[in-house]
Protein backbone atom coordinates (compact mmCIF):
# COMPACT_ATOMS: atom_id res chain seq x y z
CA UNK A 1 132.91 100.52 152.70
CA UNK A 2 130.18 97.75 152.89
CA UNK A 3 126.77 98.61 151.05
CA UNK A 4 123.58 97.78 151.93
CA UNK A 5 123.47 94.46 149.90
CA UNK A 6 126.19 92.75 151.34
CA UNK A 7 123.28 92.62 154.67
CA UNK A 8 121.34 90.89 152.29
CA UNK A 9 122.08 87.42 153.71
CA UNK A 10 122.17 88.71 157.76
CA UNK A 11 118.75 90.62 157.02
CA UNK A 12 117.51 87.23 155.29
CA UNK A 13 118.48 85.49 158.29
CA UNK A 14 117.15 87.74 160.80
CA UNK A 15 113.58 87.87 159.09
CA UNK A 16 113.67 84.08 158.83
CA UNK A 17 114.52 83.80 162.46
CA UNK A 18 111.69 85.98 163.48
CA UNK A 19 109.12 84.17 161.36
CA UNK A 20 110.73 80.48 162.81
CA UNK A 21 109.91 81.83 166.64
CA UNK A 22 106.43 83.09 165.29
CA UNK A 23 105.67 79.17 163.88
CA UNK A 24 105.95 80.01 160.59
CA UNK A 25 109.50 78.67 159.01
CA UNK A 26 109.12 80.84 155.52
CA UNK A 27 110.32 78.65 152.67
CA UNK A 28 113.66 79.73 150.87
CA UNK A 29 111.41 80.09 147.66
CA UNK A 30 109.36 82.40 149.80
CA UNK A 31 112.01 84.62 151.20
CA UNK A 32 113.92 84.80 147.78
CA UNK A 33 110.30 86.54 146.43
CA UNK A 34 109.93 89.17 149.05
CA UNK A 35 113.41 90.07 149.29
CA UNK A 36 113.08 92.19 146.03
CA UNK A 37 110.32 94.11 147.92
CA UNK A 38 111.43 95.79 150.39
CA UNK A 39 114.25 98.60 151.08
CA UNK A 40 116.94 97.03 152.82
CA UNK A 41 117.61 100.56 154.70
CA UNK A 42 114.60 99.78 156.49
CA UNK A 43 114.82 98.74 160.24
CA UNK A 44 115.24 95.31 160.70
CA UNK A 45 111.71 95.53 162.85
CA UNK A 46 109.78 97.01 160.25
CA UNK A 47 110.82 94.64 157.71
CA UNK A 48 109.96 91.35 160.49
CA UNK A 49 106.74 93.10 160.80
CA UNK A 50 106.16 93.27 157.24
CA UNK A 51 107.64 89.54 156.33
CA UNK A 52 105.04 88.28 159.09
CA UNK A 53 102.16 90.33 157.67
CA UNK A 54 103.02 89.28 153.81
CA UNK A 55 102.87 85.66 154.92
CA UNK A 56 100.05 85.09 157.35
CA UNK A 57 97.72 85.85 153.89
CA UNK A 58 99.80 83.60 151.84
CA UNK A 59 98.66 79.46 151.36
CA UNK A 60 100.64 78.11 153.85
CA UNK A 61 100.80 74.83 151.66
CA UNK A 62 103.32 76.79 149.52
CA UNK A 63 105.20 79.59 151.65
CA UNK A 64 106.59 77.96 155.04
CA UNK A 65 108.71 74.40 155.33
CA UNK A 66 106.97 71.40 156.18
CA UNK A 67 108.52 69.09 158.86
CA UNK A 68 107.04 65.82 160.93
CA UNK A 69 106.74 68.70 163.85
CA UNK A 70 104.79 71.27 162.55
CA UNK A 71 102.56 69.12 160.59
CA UNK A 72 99.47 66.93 161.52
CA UNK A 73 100.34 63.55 162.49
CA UNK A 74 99.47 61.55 159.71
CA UNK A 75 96.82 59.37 161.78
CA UNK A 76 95.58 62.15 163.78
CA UNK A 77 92.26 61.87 162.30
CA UNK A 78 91.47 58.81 162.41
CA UNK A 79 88.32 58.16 164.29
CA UNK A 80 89.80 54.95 165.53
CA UNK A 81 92.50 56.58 167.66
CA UNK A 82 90.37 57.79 170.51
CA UNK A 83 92.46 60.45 172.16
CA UNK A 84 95.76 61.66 172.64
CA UNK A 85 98.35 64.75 172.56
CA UNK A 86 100.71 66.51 169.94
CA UNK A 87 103.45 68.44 170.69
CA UNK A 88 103.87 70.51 167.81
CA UNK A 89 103.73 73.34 167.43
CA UNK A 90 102.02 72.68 164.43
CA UNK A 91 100.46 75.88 162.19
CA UNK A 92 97.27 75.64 160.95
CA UNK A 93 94.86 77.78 158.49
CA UNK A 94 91.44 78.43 158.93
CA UNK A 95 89.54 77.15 155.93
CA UNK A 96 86.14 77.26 157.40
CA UNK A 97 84.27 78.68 161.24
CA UNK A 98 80.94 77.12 162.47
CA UNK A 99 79.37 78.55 165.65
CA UNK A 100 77.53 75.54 166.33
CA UNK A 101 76.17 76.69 169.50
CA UNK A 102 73.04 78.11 167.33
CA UNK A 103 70.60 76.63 164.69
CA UNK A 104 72.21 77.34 161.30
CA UNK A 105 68.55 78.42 160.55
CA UNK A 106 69.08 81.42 163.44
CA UNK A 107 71.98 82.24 161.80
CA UNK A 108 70.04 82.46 158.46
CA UNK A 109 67.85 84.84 160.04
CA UNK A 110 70.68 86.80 161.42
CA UNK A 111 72.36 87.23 157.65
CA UNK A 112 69.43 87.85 156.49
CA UNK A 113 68.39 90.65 158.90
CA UNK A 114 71.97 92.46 158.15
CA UNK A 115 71.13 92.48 154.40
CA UNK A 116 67.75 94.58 155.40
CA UNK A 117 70.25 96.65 157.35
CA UNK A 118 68.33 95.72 160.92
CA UNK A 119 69.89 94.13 164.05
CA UNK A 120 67.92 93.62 167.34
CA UNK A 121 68.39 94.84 170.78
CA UNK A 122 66.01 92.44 173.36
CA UNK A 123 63.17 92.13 171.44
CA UNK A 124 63.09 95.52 169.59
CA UNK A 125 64.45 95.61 165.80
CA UNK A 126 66.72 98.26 164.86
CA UNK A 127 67.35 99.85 161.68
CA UNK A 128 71.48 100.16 161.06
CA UNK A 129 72.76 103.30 159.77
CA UNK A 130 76.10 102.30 158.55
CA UNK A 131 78.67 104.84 159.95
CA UNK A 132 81.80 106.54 157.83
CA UNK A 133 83.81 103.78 157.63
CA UNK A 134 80.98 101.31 156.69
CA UNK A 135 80.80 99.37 159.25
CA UNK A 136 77.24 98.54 160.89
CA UNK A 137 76.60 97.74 164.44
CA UNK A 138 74.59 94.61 163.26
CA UNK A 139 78.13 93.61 162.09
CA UNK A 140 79.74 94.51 165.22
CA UNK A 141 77.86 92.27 167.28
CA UNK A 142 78.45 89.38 165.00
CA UNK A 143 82.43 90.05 165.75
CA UNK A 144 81.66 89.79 169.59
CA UNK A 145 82.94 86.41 170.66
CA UNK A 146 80.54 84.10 171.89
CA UNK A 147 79.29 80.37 171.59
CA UNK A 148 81.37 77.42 170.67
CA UNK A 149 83.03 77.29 167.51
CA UNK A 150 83.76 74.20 165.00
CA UNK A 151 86.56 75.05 162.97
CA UNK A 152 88.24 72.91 159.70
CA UNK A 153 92.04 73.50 159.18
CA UNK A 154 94.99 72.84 157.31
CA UNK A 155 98.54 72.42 157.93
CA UNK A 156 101.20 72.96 155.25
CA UNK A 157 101.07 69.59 154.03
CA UNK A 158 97.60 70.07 152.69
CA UNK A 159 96.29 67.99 155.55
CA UNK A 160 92.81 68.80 157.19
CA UNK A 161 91.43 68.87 160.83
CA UNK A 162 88.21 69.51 162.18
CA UNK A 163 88.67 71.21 165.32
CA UNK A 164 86.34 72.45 168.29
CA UNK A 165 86.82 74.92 171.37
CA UNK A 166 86.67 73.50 174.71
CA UNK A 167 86.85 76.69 176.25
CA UNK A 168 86.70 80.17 174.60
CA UNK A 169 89.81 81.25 172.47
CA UNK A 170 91.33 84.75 172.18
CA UNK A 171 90.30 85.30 168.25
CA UNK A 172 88.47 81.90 167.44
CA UNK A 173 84.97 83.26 166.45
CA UNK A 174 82.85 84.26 163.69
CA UNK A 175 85.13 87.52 163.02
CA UNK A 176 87.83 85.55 162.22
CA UNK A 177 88.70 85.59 158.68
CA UNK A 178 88.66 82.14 156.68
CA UNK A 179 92.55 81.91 156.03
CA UNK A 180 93.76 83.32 159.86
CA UNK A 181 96.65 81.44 160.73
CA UNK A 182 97.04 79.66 164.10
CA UNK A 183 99.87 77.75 165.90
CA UNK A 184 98.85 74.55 168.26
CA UNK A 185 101.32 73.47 171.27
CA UNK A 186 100.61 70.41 173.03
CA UNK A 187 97.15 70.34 171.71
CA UNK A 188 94.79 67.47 173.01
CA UNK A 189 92.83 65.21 169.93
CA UNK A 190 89.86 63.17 170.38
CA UNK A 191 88.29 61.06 167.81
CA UNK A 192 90.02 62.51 165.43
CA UNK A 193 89.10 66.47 166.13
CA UNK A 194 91.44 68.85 167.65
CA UNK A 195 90.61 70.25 171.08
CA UNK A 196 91.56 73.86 171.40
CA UNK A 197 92.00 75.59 174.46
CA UNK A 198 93.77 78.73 175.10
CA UNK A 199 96.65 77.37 176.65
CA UNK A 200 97.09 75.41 173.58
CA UNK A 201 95.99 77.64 170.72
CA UNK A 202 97.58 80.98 169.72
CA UNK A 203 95.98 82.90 167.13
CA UNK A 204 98.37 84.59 164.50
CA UNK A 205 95.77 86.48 162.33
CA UNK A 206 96.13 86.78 158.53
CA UNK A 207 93.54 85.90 155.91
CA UNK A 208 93.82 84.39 151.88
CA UNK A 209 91.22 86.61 150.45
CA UNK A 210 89.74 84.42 147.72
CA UNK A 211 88.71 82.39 150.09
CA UNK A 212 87.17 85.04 152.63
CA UNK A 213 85.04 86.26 149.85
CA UNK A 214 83.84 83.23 147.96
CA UNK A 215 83.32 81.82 151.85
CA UNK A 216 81.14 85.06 152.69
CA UNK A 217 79.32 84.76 149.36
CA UNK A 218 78.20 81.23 150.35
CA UNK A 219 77.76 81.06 153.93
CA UNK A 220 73.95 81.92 153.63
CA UNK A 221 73.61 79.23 150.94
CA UNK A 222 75.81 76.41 152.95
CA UNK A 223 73.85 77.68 155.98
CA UNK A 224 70.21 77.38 154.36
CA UNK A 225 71.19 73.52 152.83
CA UNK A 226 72.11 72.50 156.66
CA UNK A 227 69.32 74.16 158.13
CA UNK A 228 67.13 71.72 155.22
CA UNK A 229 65.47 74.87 153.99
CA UNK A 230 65.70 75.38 150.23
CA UNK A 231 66.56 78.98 149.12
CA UNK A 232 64.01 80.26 147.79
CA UNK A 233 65.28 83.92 147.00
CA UNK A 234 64.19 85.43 143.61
């Protein structure tokens, strides 16, 4: 009678599959590490679910395959080439969110008023009470998605993008987490920057957390140096 190991290679399969149709080709190096991790008695749809999960907070530039297709072009940001279309689908991480529809100095103000533990409501200030699970509704309204957001990626080759809604994307915002994963189809450049619209842009989720932290730790600093206002915090 067959054990569970000899499914290794048609649960390897499957799971690579699943990740492929998500835009996210797992490396062999990849798969052969997370393998070991999981009980092969599992269903196969629990261990998809976890594959996916494991590698949308990975680097991308070392856990899926890298191909002419899934890439950035390698002129694609030149400023030269004034517009034009990629097929893709090419996956992407988030290495850095800009709502650029406000003054960076506003948004000073608004970091600054969470730290006091006050949000606003019209023209009243509010003092937060964080609730059980630590979450303040000062916070809460920063996750709402609004304005237009600037975004820098990178695709698996190490390769980066500046990129800028045209229209408002199902998870692009200032909740996103710096690492988030996102796949581009048929995507529209200009100048160099990638044009994202939601018929174009599909956000996978994920996050690296070294960089959400060390980018959360900053932001008021990079914010403050834009803005041309030198910290001058204690």
């Amino acid at each position: 009678m067959a054990g569970v190991n000899d499914n290794v290679p048609d649960i390897t399969a499957s799971i690579s599959a699943f990740l492929t149709a998500k835009g996210v080709t797992p490396t062999q190096a990849w798969l052969q590490s997370f393998m070991p991790t999981v009980r092969l008695n599992t269903p196969i749809a629990a261990l998809q679910k976890t594959a996916l999960f494991r590698l949308l907070v990975t680097d991308l530039t070392t856990s899926i395959v890298k191909s002419p297709t899934s890439c950035f072009p390698p002129n694609m940001t030149e400023p030269q080439v004034k517009d034009g279309q990629v097929r893709g689908p090419v996956t992407a991480q988030v290495l850095d969110v800009e709502d650029i529809s406000r003054s960076c100095w506003s948004q000073v103000e608004a970091i600054e008023a969470q730290e006091r533990g006050e949000t606003t409501k019209g023209r009243e200030i509010i003092r937060v009470v964080p609730d059980e699970n630590n979450l303040d509704s000062s916070t809460q309204a920063e996750q709402k998605p609004s304005g237009v957001h600037k975004l820098l990626l990178q695709d698996a080759n190490g390769a980066k993008a500046y990129a800028i809604e045209l229209a408002p994307v199902n998870g692009v915002g200032m909740q996103m987490a710096i690492g988030v994963k996102l796949v581009l189809r048929d995507f529209n450049v200009a100048r160099g920057v990638v044009l994202l619209e939601p018929r174009s842009t599909e956000v996978l989720g994920g996050k690296v957390d070294v960089w959400e932290k060390k980018w959360r730790e900053d932001r008021k600093a990079v914010l403050t140096q834009k803005a041309g206002v030198r910290d001058e915090a204690p």
